[in-house]
PDB file of N, CA and C in Angstrom:
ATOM      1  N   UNK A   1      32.287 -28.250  14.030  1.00  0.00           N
ATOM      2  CA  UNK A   1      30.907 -27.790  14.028  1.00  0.00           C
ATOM      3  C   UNK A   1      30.007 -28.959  14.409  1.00  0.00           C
ATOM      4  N   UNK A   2      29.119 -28.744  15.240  1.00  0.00           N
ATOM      5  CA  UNK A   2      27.957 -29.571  15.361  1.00  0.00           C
ATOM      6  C   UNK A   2      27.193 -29.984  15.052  1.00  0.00           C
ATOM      7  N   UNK A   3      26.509 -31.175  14.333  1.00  0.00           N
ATOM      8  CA  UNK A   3      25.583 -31.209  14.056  1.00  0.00           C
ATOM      9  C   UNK A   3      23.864 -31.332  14.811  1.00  0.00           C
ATOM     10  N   UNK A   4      24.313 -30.872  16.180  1.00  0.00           N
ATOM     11  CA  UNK A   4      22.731 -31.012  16.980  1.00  0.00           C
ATOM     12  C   UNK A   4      21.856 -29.981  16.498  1.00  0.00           C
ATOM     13  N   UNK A   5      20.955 -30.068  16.610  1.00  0.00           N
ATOM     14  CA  UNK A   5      19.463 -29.148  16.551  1.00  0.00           C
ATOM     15  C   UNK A   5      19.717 -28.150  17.453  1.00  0.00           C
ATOM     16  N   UNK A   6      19.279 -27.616  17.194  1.00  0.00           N
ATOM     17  CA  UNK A   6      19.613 -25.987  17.728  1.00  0.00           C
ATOM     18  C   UNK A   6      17.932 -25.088  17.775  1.00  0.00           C
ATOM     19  N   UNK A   7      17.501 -25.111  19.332  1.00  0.00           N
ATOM     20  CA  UNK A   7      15.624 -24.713  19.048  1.00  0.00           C
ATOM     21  C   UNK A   7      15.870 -22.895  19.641  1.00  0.00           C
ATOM     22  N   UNK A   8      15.172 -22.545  18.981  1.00  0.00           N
ATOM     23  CA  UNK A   8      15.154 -21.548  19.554  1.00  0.00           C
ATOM     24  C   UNK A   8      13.283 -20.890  19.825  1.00  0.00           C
ATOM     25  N   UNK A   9      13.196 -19.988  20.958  1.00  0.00           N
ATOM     26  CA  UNK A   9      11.608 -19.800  21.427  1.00  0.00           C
ATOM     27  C   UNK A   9      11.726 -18.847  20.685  1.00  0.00           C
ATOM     28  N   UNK A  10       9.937 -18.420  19.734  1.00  0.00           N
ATOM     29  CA  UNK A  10       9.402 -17.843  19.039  1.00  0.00           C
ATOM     30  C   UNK A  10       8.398 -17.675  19.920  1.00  0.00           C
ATOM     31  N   UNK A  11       8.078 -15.878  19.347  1.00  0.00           N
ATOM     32  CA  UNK A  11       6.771 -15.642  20.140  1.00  0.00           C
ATOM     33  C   UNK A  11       5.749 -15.217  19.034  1.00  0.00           C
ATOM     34  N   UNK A  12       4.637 -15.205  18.761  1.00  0.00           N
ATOM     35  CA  UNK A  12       3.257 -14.627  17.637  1.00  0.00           C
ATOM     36  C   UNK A  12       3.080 -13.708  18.400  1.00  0.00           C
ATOM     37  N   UNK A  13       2.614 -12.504  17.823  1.00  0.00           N
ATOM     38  CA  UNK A  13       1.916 -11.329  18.132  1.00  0.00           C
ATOM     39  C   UNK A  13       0.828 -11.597  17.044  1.00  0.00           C
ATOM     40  N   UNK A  14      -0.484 -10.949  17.604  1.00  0.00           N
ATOM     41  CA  UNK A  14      -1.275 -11.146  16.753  1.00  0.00           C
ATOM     42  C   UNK A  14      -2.360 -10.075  16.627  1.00  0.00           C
ATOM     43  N   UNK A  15      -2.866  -8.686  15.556  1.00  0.00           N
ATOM     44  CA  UNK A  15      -3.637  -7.729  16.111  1.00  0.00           C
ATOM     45  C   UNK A  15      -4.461  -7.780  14.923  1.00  0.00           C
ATOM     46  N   UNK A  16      -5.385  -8.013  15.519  1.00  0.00           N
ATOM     47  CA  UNK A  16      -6.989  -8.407  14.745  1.00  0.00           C
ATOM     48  C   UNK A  16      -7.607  -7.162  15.020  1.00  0.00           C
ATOM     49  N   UNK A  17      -7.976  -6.092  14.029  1.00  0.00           N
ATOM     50  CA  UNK A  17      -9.024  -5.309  13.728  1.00  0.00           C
ATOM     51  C   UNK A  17     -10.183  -5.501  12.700  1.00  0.00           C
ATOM     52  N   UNK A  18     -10.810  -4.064  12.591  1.00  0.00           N
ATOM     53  CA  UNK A  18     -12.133  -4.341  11.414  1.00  0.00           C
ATOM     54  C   UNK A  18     -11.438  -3.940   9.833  1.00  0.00           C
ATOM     55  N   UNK A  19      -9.660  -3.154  10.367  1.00  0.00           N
ATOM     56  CA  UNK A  19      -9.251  -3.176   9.097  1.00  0.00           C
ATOM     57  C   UNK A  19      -8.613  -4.175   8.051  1.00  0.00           C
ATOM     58  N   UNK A  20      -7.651  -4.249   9.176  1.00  0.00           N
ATOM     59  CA  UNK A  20      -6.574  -5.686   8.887  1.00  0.00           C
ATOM     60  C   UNK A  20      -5.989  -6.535  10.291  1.00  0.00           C
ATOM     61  N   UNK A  21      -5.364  -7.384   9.674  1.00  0.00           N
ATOM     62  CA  UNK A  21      -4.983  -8.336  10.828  1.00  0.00           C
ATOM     63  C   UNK A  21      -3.325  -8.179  10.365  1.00  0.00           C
ATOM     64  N   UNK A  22      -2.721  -7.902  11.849  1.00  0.00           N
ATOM     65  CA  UNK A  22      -1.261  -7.964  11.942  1.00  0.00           C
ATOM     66  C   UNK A  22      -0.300  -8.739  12.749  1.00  0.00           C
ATOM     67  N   UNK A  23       0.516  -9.599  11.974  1.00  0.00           N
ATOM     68  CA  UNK A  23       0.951 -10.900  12.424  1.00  0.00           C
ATOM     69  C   UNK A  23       2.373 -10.534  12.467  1.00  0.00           C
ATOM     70  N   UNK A  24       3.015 -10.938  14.142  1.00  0.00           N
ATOM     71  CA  UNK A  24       4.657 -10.547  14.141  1.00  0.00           C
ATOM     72  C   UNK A  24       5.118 -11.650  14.814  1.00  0.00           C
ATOM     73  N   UNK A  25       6.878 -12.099  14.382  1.00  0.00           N
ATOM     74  CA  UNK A  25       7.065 -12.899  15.341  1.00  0.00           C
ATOM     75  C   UNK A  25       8.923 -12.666  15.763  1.00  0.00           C
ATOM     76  N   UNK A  26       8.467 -12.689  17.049  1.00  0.00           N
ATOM     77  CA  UNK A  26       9.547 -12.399  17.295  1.00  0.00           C
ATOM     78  C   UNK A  26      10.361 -13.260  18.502  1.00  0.00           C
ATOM     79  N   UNK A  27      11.732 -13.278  18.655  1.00  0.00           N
ATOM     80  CA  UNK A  27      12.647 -14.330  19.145  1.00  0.00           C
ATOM     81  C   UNK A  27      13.052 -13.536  20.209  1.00  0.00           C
ATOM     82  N   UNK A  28      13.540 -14.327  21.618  1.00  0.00           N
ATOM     83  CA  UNK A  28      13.288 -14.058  22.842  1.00  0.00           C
ATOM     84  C   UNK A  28      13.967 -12.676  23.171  1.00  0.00           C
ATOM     85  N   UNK A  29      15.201 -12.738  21.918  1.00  0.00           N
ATOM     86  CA  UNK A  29      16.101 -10.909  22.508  1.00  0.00           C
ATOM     87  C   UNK A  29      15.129  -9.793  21.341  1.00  0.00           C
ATOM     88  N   UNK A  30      14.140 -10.440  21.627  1.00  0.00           N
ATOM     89  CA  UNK A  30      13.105  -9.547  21.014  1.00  0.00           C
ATOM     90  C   UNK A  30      13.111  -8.896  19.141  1.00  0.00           C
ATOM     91  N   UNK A  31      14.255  -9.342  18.830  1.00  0.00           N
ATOM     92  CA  UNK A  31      14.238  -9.573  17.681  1.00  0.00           C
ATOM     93  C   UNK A  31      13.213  -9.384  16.221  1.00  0.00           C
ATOM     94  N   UNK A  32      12.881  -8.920  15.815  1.00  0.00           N
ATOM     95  CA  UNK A  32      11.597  -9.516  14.242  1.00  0.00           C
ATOM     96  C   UNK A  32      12.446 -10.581  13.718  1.00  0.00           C
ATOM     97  N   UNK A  33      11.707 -11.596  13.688  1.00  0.00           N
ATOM     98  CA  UNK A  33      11.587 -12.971  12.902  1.00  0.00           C
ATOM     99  C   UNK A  33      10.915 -12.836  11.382  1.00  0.00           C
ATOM    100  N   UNK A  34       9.732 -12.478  11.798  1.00  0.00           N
ATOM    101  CA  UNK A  34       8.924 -12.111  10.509  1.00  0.00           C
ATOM    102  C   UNK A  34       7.388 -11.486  10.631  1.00  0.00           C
ATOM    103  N   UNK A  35       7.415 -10.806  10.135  1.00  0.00           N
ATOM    104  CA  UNK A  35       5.569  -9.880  10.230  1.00  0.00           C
ATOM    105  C   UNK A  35       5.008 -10.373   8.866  1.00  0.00           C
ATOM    106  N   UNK A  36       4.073  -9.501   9.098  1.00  0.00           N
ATOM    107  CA  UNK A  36       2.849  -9.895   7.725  1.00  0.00           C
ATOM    108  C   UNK A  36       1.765  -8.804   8.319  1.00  0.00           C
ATOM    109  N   UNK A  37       0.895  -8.504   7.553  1.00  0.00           N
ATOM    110  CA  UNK A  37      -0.367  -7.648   7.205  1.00  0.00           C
ATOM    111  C   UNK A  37      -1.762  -7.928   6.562  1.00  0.00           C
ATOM    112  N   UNK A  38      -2.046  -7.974   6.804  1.00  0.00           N
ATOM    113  CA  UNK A  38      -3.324  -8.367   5.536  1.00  0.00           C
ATOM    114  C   UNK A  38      -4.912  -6.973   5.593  1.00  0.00           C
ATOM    115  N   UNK A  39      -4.361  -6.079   4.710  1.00  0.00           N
ATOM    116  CA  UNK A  39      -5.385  -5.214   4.548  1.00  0.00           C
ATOM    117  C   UNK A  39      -7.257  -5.857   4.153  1.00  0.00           C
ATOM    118  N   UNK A  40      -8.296  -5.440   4.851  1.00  0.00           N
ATOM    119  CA  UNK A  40      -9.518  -6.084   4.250  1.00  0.00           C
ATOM    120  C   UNK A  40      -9.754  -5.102   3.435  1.00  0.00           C
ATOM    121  N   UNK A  41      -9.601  -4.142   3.290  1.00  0.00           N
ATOM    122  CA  UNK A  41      -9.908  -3.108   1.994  1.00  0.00           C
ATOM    123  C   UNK A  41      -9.289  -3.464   0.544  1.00  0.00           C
ATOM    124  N   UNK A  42      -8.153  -4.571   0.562  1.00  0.00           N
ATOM    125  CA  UNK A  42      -7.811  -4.594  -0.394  1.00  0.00           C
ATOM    126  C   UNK A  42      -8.303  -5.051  -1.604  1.00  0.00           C
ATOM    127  N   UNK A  43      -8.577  -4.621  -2.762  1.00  0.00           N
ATOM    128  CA  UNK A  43      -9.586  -4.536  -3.471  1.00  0.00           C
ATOM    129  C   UNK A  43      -8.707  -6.555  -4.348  1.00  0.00           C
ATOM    130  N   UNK A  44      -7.483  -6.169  -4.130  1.00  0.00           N
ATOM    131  CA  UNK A  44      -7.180  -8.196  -4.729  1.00  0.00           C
ATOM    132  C   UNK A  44      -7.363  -9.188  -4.349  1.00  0.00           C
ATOM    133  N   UNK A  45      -7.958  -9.073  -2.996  1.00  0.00           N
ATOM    134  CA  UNK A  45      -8.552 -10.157  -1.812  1.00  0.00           C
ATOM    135  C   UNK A  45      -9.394  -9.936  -1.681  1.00  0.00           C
ATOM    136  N   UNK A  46     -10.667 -11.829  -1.686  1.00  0.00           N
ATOM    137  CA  UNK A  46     -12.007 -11.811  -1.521  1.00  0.00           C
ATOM    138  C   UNK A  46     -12.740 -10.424  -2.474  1.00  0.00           C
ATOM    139  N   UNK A  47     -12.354 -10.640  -3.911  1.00  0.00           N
ATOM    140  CA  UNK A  47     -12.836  -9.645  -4.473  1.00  0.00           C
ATOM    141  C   UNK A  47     -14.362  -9.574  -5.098  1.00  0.00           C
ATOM    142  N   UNK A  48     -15.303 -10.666  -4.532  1.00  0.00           N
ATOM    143  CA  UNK A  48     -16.554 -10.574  -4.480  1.00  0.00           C
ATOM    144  C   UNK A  48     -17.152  -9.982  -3.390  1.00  0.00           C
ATOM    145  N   UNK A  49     -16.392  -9.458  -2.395  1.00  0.00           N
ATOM    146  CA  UNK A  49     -17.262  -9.378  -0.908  1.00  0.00           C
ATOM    147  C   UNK A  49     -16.152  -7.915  -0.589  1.00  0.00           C
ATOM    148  N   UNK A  50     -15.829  -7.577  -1.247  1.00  0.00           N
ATOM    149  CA  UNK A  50     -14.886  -5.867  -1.193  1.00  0.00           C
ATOM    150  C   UNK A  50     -16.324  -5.331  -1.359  1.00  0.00           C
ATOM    151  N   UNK A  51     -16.087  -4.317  -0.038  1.00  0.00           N
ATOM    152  CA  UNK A  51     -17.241  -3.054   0.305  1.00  0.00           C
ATOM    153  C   UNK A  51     -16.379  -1.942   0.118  1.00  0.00           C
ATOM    154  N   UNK A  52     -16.540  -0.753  -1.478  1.00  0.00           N
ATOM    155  CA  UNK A  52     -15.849   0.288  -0.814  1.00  0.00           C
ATOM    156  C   UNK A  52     -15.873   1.233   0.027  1.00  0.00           C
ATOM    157  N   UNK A  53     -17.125   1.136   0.593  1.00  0.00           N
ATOM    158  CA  UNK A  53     -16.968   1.868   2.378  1.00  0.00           C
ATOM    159  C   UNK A  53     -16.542   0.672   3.366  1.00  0.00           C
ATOM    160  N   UNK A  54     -16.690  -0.151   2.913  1.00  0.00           N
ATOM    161  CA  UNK A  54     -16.506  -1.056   4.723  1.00  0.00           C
ATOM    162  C   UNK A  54     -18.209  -1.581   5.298  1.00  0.00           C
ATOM    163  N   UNK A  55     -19.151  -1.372   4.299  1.00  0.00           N
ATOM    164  CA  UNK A  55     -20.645  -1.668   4.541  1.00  0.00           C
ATOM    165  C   UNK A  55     -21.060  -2.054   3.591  1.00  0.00           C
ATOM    166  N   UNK A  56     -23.059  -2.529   3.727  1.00  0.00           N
ATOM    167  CA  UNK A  56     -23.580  -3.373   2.903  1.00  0.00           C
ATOM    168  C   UNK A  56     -24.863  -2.896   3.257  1.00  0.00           C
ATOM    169  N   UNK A  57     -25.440  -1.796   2.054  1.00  0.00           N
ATOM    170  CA  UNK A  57     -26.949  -1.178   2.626  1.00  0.00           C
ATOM    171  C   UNK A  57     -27.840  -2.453   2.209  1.00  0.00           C
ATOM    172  N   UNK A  58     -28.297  -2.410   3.136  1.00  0.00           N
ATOM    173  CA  UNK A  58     -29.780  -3.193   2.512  1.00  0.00           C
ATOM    174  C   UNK A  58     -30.528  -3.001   1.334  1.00  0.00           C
ATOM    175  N   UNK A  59     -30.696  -3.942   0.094  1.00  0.00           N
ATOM    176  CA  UNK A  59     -31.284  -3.626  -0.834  1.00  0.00           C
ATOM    177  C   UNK A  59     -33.076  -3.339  -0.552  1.00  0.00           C
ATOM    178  N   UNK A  60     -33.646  -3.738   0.077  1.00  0.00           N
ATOM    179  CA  UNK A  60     -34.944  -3.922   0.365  1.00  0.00           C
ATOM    180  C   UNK A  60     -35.047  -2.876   1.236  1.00  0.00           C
ATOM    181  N   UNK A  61     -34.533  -2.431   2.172  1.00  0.00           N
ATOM    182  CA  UNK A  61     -34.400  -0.984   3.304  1.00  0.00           C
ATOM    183  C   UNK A  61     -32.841  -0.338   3.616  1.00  0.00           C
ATOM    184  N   UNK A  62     -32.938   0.444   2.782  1.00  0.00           N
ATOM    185  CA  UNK A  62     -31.816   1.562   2.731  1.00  0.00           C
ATOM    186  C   UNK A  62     -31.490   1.707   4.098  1.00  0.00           C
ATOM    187  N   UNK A  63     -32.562   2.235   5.057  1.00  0.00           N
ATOM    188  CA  UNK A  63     -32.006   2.145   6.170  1.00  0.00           C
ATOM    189  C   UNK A  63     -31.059   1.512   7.036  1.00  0.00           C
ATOM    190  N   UNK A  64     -31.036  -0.158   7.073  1.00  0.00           N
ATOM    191  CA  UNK A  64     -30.525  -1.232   7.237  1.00  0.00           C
ATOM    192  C   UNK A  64     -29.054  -1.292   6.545  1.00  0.00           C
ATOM    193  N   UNK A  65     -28.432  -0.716   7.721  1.00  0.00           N
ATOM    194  CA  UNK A  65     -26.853  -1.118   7.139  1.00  0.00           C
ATOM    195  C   UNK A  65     -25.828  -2.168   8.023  1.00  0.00           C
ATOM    196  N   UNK A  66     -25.126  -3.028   7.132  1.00  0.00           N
ATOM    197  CA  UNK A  66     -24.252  -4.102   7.770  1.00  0.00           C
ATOM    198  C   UNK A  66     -22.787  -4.041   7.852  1.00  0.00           C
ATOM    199  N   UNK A  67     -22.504  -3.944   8.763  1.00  0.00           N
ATOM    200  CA  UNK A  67     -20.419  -3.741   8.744  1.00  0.00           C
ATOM    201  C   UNK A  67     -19.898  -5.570   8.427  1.00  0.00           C
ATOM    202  N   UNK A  68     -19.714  -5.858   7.644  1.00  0.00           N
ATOM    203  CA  UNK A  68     -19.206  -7.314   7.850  1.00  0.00           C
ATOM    204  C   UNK A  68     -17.788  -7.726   8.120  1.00  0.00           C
TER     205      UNK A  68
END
């Protein structure tokens, strides 16, 4: 057995929405390496700034709404 280094090419996928962000990686025979997810609705992350619609009415003008 060998002891040389052995590299192999990795690729990131990366899909950024207003919901979540989805992270894949995968090896050249196309393979999954490893994914991940990250929901923004989730109420255990950034749990000062969780909107349960996904908005932020204006306290001063109702009208005035913010998607952040």
């Amino acid at each position: 057995m060998s002891n040389e280094n052995v590299t192999q090419r990795l690729y990131l996928g990366i899909d950024l929405s207003t919901q979540q962000i989805k992270c894949i990686v995968i090896d050249g025979q196309l393979q999954t390496i490893a994914e991940e997810a990250i929901s923004f609705n989730d109420n255990s992350l950034l749990v000062h700034h969780v909107q349960p619609n996904g908005f932020v009415v204006d306290k001063n003008d109702k009208r005035c709404i913010t998607t952040p």
